[in-house]
N, C-alpha and C. Protein backbone atom coordinates (compact mmCIF):
# COMPACT_ATOMS: atom_id res chain seq x y z
N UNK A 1 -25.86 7.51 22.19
CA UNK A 1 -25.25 6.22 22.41
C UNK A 1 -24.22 5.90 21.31
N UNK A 2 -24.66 6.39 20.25
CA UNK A 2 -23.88 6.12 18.99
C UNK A 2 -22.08 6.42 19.21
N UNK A 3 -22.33 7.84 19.44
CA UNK A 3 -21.31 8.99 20.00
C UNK A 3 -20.34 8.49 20.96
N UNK A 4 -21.08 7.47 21.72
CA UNK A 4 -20.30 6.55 22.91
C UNK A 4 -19.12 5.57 22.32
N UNK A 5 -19.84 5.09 20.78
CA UNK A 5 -19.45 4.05 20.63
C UNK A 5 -18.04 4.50 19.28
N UNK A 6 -19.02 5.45 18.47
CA UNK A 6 -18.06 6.04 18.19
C UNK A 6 -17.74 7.62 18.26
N UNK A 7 -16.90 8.00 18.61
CA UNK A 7 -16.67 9.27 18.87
C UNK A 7 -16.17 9.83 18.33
N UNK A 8 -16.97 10.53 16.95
CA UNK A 8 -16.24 11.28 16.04
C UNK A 8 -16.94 12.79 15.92
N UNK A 9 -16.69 13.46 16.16
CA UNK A 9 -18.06 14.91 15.97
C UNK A 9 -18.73 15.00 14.38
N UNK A 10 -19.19 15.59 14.58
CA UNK A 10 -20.14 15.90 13.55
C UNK A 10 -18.93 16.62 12.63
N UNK A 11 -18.04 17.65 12.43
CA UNK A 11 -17.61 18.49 11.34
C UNK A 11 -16.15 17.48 11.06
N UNK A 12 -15.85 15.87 11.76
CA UNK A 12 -14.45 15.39 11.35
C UNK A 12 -15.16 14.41 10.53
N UNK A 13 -16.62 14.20 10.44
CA UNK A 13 -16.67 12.89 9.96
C UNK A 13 -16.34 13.01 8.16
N UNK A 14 -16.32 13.83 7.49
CA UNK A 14 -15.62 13.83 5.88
C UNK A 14 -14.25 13.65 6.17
N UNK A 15 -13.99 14.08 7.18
CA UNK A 15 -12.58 13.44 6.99
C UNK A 15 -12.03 12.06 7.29
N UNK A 16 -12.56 11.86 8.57
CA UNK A 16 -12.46 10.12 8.69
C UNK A 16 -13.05 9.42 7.58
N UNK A 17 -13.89 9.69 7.14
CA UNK A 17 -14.19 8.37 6.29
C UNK A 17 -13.58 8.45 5.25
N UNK A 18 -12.39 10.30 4.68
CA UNK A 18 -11.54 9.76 3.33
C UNK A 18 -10.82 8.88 4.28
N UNK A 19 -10.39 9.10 5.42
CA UNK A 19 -9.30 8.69 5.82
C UNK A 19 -8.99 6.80 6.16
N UNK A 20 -10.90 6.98 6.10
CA UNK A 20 -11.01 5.36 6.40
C UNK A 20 -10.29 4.73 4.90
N UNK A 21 -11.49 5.30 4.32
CA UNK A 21 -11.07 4.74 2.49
C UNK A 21 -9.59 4.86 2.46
N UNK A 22 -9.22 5.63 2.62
CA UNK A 22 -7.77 5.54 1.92
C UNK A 22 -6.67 4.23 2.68
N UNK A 23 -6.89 4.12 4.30
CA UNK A 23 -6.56 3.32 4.35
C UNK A 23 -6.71 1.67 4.46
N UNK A 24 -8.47 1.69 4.01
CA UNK A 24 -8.69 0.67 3.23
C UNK A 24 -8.00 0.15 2.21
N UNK A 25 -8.17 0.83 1.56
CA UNK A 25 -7.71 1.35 -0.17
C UNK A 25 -6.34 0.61 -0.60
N UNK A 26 -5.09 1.37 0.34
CA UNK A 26 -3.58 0.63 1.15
C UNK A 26 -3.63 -0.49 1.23
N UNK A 27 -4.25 -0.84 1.93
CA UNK A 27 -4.18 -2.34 2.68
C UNK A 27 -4.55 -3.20 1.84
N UNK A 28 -6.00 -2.94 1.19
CA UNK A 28 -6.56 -3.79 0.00
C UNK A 28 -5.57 -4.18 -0.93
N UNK A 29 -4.93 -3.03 -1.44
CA UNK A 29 -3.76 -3.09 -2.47
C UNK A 29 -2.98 -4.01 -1.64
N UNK A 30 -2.22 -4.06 -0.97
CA UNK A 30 -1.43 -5.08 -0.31
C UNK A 30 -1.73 -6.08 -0.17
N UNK A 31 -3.05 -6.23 0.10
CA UNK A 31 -3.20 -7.77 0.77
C UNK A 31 -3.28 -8.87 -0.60
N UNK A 32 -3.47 -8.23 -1.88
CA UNK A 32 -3.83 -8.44 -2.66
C UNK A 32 -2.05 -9.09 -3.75
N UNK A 33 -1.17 -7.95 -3.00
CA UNK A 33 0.10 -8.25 -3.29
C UNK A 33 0.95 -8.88 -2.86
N UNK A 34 0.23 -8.87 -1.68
CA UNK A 34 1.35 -10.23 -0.64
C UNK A 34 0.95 -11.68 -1.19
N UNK A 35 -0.32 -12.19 -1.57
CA UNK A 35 -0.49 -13.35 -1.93
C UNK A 35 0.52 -13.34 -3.53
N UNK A 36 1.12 -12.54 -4.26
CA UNK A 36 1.91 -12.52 -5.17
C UNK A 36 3.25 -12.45 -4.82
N UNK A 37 3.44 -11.98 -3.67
CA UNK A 37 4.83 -12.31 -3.13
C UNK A 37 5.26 -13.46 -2.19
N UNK A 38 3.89 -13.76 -1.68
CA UNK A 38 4.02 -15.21 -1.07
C UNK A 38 4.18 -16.05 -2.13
N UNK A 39 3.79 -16.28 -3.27
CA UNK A 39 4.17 -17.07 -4.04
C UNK A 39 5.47 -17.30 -4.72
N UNK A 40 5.60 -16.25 -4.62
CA UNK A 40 7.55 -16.42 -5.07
C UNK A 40 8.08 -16.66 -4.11
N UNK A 41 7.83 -16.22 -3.29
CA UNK A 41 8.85 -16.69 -1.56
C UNK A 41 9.15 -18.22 -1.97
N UNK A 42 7.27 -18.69 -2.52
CA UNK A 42 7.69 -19.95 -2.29
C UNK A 42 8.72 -20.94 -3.16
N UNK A 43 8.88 -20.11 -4.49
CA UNK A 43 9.79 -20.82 -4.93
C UNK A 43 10.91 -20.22 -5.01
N UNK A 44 11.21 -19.70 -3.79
CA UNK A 44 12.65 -18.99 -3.87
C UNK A 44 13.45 -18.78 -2.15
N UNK A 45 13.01 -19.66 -1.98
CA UNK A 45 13.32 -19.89 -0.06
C UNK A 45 14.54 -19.85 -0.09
N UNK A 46 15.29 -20.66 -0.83
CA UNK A 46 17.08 -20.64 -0.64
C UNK A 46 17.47 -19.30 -0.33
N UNK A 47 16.63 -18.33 -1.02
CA UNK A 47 17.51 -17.19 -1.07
C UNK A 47 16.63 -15.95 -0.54
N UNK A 48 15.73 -16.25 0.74
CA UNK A 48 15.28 -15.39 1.69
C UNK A 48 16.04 -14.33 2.31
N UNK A 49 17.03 -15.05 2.61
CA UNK A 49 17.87 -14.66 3.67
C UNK A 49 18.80 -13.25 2.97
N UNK A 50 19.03 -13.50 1.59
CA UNK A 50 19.44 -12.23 0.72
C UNK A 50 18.20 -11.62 0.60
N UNK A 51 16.91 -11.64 -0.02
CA UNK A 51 16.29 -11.27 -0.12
C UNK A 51 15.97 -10.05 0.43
N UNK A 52 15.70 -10.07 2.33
CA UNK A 52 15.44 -9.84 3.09
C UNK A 52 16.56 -8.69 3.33
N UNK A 53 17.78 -9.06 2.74
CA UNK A 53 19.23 -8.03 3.45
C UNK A 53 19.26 -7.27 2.54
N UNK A 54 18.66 -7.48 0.92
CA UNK A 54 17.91 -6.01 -0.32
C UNK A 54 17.43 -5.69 0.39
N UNK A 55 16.02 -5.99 1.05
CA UNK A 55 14.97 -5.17 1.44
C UNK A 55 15.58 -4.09 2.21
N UNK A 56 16.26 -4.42 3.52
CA UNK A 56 17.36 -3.74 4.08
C UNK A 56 18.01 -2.77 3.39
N UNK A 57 18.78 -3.17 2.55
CA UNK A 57 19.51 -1.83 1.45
C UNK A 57 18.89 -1.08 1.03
N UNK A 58 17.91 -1.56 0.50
CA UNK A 58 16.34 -0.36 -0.44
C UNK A 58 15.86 0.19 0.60
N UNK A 59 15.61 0.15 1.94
CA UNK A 59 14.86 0.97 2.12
C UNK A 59 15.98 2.20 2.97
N UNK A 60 17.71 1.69 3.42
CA UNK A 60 18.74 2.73 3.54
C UNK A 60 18.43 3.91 2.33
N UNK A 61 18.34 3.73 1.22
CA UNK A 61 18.11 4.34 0.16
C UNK A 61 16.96 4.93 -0.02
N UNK A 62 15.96 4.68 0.01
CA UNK A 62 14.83 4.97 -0.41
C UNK A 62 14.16 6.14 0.91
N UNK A 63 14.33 6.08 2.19
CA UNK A 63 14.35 6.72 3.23
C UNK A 63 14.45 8.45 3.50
N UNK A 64 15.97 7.97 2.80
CA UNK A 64 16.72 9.45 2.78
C UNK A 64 15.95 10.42 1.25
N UNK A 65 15.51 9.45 0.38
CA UNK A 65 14.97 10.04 -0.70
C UNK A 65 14.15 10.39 -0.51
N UNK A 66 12.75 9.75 -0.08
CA UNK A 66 11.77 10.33 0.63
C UNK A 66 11.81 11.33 1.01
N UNK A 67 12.73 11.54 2.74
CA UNK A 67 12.66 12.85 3.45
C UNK A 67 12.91 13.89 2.63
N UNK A 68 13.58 13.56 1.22
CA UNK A 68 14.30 15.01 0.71
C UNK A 68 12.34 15.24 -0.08
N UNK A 69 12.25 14.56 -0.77
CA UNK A 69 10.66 15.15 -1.19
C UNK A 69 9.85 15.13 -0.07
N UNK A 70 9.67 15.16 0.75
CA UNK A 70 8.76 15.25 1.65
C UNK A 70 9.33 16.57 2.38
N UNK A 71 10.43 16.81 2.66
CA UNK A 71 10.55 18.82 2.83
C UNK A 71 10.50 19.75 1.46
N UNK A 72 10.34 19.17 0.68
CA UNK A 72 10.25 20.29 -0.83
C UNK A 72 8.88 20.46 -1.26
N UNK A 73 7.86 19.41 -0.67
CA UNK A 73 6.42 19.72 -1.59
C UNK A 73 5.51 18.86 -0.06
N UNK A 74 5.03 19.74 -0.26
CA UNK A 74 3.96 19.51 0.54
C UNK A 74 3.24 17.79 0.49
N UNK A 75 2.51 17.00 1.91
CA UNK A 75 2.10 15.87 1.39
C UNK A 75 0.65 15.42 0.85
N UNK A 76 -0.07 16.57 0.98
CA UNK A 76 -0.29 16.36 -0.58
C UNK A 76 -0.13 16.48 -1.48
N UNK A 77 0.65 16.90 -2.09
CA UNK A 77 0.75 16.79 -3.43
C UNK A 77 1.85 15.37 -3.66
N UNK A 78 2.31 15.27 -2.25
CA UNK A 78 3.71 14.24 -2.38
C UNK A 78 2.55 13.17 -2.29
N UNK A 79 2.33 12.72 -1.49
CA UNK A 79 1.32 11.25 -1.13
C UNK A 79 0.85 10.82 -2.20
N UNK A 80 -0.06 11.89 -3.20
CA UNK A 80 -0.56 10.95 -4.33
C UNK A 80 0.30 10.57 -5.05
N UNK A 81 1.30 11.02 -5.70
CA UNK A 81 2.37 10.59 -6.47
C UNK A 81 3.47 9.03 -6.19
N UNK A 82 3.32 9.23 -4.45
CA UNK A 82 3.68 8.25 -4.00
C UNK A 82 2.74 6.67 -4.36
N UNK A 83 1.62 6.92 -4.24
CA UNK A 83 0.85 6.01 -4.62
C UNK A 83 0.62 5.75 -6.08
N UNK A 84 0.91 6.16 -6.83
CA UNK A 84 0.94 6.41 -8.50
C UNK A 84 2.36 5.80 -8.96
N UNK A 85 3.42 6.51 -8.23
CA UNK A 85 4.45 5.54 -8.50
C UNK A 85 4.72 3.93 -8.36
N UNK A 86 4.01 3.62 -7.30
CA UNK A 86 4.25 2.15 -6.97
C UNK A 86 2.83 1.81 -7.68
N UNK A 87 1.58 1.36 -8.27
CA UNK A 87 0.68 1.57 -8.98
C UNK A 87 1.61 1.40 -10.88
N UNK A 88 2.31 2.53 -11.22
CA UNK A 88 3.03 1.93 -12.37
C UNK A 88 4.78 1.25 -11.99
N UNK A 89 4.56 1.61 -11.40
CA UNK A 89 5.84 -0.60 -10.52
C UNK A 89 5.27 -1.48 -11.23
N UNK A 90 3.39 -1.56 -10.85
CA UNK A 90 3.28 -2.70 -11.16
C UNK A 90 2.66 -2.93 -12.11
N UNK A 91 2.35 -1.79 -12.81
CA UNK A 91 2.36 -2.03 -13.97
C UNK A 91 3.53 -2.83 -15.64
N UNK A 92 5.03 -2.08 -14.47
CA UNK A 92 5.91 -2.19 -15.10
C UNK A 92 6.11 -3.73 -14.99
N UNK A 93 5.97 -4.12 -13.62
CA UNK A 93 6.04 -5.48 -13.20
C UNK A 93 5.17 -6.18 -14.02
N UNK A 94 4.35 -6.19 -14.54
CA UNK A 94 3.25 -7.03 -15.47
C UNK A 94 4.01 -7.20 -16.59
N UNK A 95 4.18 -6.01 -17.34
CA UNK A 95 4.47 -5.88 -18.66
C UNK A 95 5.94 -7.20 -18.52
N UNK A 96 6.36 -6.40 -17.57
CA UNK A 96 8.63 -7.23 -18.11
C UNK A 96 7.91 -8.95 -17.85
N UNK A 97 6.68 -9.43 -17.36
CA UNK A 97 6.61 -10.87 -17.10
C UNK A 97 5.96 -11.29 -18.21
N UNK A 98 5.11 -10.33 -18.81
CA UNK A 98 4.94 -10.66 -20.34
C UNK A 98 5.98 -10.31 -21.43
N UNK A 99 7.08 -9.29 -21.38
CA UNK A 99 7.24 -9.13 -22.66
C UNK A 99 8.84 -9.70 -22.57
N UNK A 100 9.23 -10.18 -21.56
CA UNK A 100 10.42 -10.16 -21.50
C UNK A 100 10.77 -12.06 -21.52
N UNK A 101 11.83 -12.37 -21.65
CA UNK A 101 11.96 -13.94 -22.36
C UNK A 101 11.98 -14.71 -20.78
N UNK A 102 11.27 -15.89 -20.65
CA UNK A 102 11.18 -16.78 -19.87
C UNK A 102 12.34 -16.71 -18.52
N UNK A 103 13.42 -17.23 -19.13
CA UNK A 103 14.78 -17.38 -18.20
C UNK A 103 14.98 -15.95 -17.20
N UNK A 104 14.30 -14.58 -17.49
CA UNK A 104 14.21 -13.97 -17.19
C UNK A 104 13.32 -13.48 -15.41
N UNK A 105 12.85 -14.64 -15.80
CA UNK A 105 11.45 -14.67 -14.75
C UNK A 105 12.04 -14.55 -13.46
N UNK A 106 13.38 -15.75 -13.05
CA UNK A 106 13.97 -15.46 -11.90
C UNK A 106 14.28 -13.99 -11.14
N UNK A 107 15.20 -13.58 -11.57
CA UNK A 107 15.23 -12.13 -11.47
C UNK A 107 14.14 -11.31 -10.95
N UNK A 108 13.07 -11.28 -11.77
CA UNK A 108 12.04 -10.41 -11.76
C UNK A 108 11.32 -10.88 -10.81
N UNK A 109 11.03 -12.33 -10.53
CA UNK A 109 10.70 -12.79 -8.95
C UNK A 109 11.25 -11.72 -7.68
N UNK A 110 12.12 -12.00 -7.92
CA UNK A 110 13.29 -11.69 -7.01
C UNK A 110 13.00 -9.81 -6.81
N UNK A 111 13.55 -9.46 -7.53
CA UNK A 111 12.91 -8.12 -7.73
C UNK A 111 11.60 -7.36 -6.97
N UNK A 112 10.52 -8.10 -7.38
CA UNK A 112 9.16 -7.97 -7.36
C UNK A 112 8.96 -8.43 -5.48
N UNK A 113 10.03 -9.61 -5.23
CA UNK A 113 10.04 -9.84 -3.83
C UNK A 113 10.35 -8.45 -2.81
N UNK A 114 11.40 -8.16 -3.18
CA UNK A 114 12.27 -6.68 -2.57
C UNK A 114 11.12 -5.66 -2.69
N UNK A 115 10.91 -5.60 -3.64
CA UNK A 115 9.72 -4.48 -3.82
C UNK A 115 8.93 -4.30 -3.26
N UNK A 116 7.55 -5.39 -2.70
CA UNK A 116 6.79 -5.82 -2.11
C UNK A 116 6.69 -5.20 -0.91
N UNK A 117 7.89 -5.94 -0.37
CA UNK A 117 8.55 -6.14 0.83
C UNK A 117 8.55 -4.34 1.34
N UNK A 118 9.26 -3.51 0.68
CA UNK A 118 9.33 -2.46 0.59
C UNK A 118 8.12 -1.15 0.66
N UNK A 119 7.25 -2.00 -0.22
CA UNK A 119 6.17 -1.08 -0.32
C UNK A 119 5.06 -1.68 0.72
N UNK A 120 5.03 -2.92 1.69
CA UNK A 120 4.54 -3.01 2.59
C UNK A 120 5.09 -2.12 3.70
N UNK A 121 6.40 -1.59 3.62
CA UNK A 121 6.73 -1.07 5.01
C UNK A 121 6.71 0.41 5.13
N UNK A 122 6.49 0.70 3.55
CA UNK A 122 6.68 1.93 2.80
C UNK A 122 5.24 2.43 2.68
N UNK A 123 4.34 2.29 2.27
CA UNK A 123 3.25 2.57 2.13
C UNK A 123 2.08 2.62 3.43
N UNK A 124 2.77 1.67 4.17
CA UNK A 124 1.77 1.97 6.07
C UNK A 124 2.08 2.62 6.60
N UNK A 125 3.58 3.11 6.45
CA UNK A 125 4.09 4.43 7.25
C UNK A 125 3.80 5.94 6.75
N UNK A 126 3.60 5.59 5.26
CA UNK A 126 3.69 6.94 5.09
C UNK A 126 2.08 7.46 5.01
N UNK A 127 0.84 6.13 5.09
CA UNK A 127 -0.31 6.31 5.50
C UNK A 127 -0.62 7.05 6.86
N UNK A 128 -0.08 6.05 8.05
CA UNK A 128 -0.16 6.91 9.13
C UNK A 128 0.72 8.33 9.44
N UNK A 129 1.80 8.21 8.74
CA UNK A 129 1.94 9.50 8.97
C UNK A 129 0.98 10.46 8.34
N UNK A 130 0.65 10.62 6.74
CA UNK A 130 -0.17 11.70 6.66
C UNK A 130 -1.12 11.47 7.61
N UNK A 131 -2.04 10.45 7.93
CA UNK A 131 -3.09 10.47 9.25
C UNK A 131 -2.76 11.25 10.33
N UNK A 132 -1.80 11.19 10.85
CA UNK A 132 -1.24 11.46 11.82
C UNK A 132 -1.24 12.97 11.94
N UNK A 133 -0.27 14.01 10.57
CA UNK A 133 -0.47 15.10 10.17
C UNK A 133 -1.87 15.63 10.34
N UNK A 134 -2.75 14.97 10.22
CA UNK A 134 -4.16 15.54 9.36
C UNK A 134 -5.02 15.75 10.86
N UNK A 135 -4.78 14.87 11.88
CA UNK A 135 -5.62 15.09 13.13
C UNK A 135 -4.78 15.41 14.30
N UNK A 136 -5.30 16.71 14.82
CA UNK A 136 -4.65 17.36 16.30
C UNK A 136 -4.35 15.68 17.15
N UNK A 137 -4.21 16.04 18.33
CA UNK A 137 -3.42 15.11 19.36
C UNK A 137 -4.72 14.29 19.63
N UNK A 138 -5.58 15.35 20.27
CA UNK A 138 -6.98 14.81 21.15
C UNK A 138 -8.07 14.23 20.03
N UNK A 139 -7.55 14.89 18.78
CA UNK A 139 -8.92 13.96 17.65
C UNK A 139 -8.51 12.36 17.17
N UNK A 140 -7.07 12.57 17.16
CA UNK A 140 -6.68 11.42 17.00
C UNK A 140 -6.80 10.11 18.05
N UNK A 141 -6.98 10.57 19.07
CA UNK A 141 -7.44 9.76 20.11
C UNK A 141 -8.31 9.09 20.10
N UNK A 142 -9.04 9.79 19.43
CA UNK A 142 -11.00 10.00 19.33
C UNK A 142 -11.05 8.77 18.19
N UNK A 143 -10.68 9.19 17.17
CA UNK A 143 -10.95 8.76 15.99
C UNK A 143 -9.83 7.94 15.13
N UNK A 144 -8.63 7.18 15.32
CA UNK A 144 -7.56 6.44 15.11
C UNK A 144 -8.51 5.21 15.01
N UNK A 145 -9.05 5.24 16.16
CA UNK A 145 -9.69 3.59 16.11
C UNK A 145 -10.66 3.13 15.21
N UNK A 146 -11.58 4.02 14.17
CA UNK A 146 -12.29 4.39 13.51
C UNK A 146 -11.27 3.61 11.84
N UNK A 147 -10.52 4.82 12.13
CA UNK A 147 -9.41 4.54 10.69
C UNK A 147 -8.84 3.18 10.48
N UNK A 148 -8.38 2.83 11.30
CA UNK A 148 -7.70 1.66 11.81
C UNK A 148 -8.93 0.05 11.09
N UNK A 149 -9.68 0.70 11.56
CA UNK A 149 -11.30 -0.51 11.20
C UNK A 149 -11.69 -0.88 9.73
N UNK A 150 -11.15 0.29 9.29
CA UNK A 150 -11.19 0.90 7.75
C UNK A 150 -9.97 -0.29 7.17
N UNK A 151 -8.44 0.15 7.67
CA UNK A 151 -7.63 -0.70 7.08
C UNK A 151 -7.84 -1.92 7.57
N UNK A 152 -7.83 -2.26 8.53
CA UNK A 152 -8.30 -3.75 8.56
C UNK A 152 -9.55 -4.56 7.39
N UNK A 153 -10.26 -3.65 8.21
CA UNK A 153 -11.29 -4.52 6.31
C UNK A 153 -10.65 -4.53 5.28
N UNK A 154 -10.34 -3.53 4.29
CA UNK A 154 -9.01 -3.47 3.45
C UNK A 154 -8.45 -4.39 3.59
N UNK A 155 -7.60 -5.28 4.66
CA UNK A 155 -6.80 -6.21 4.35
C UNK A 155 -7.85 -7.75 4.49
N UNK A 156 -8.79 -7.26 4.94
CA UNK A 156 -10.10 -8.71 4.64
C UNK A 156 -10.31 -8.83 3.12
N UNK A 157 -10.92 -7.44 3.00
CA UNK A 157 -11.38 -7.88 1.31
C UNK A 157 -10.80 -7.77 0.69
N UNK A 158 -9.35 -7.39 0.62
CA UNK A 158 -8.03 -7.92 -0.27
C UNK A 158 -7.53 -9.24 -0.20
N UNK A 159 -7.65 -10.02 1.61
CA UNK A 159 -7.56 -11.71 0.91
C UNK A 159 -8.56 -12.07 0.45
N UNK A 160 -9.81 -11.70 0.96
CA UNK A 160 -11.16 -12.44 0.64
C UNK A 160 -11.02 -12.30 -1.53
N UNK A 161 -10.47 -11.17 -1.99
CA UNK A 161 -11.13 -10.54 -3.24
C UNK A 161 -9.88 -11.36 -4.04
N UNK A 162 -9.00 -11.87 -3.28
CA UNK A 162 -7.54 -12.54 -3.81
C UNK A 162 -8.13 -14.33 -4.06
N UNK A 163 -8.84 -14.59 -2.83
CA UNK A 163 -8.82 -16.15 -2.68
C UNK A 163 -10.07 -16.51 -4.17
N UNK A 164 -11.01 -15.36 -4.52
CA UNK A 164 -11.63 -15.56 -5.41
C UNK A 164 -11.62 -15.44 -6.44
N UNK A 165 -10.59 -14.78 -7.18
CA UNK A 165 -10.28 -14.58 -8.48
C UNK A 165 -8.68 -15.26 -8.81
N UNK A 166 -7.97 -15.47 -7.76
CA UNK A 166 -6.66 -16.23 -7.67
C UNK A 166 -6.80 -17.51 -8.86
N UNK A 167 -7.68 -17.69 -8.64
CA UNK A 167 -7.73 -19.17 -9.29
C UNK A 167 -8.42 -19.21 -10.91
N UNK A 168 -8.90 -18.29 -11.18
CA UNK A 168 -9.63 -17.76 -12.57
C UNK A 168 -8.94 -16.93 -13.15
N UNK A 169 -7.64 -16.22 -12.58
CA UNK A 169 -6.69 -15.53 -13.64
C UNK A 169 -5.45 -15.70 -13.19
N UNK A 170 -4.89 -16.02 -14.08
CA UNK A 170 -3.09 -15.92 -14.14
C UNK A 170 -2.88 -15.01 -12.93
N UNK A 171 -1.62 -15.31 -12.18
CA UNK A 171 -1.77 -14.73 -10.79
C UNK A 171 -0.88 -13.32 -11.14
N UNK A 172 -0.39 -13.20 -11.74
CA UNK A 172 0.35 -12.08 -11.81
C UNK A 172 -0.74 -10.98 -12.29
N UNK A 173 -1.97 -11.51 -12.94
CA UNK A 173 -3.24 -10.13 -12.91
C UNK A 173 -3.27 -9.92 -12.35
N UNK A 174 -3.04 -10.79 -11.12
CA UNK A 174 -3.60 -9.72 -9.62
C UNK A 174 -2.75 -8.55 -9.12
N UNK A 175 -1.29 -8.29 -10.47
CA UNK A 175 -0.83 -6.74 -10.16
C UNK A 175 -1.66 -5.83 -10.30
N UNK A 176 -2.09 -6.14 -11.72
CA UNK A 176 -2.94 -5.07 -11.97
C UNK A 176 -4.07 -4.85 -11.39
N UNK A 177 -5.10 -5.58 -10.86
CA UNK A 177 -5.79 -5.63 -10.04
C UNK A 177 -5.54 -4.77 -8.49
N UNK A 178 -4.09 -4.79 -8.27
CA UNK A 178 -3.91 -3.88 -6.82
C UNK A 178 -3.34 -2.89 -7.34
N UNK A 179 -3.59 -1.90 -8.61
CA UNK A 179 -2.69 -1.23 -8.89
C UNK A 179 -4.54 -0.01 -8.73
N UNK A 180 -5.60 -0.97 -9.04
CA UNK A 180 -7.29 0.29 -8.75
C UNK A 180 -7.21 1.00 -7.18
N UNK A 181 -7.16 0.37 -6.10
CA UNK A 181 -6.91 0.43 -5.15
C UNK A 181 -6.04 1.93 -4.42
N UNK A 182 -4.90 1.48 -5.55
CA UNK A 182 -3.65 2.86 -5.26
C UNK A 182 -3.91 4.27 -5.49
N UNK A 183 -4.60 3.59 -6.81
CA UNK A 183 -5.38 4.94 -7.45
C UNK A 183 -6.43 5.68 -6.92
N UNK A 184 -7.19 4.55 -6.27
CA UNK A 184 -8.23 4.96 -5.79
C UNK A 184 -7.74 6.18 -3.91
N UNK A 185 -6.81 5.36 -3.54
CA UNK A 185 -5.90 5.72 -2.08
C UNK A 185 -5.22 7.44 -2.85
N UNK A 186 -4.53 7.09 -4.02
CA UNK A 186 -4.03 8.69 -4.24
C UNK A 186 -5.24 9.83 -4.72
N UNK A 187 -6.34 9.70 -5.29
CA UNK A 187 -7.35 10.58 -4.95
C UNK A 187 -7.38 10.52 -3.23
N UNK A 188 -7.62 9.76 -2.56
CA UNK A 188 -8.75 9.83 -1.13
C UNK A 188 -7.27 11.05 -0.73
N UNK A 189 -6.22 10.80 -0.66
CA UNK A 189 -5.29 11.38 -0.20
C UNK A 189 -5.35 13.27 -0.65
N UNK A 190 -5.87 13.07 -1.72
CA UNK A 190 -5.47 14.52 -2.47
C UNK A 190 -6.72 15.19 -1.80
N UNK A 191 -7.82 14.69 -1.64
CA UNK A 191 -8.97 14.77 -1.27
C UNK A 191 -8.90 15.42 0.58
N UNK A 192 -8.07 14.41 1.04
CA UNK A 192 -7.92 14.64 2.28
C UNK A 192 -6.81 16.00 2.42
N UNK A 193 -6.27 15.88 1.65
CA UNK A 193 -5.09 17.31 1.67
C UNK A 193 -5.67 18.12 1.72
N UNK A 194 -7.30 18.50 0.95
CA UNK A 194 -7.95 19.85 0.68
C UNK A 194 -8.21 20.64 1.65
């Protein structure tokens, strides 16, 4: 009955469940980052409308860069790095809001908006694609819906884990806070490459 409900065989299930985690893992990190980019949105509405036409430019750019590492190295070894890079973003993003002088802050809003923005559209695609890679036609059929259940929680207990500590630390911790997550997503990934 189980089998009915979910239909995964017996020799895919190590792999679905990195595959769940990892895209838990994604999502968590995000959901966790959007309440940090919703907050600048909010004090920066005048200038959505640019905002939005960076996001546009960065990812013309960022696209073509991709494809070129993604035919030179294999994705695993590419995927974790991918997640490691954006992981010290935000690290970098922490530091310039501490070390850098007040008047500065605009900018780095702004910045941190594009970015976001970017690595929400950037980081789900290049999830399902390795997913995608990793299971034949007919397993993916089987078992997508499985994975899928995975990131959704991920994006529960990233607002749920946001609405409860939001208010007990300076909100910009909560970079660092979605930066465990990434880390945790570029093992499940390297893991899943094996």
């Amino acid at each position: 009955m189980l089998k009915r409900i979910i239909p995964v065989e017996r020799e895919e299930w190590g792999a679905v469940l990195l595959a769940t985690a990892y895209g838990f893992c994604i999502l968590f990190s995000y959901y966790i980052l959007r309440a940090v980019r919703d907050e600048i949105s909010v004090a920066d509405r005048g200038n959505l409308q640019y905002l939005w036409t960076a996001v546009f430019l960065v990812m013309l750019v960022v696209v073509p860069i991709y494809s070129s590492f993604v035919s030179r190295y294999s994705r695993g070894v590419f995927i974790p790095w991918v997640n490691r890079f954006f992981a010290l973003n935000l690290v970098l993003f922490f530091a310039a809001l501490q070390l850098l002088p007040p008047e500065t802050r605009p900018w780095i809003d702004r910045v941190f908006y594009v970015w976001a923005s970017v690595f929400a559209l950037f980081v789900v695609a290049v999830f399902w694609g390795f997913i995608v890679d990793l299971f034949r036609d007919h397993q993916g059929k089987r078992v997508f819906g499985v994975i899928a259940v995975g990131s959704s929680l991920g994006g529960i207990f990233g607002s749920l884990l946001t609405t409860q500590i939001a208010t007990l630390v300076p909100v910009f911790v909560l970079l660092l806070v979605a930066v465990i997550p990434l880390e945790v997503a570029a093992w499940l990934a390297w893991f899943l490459h094996r």
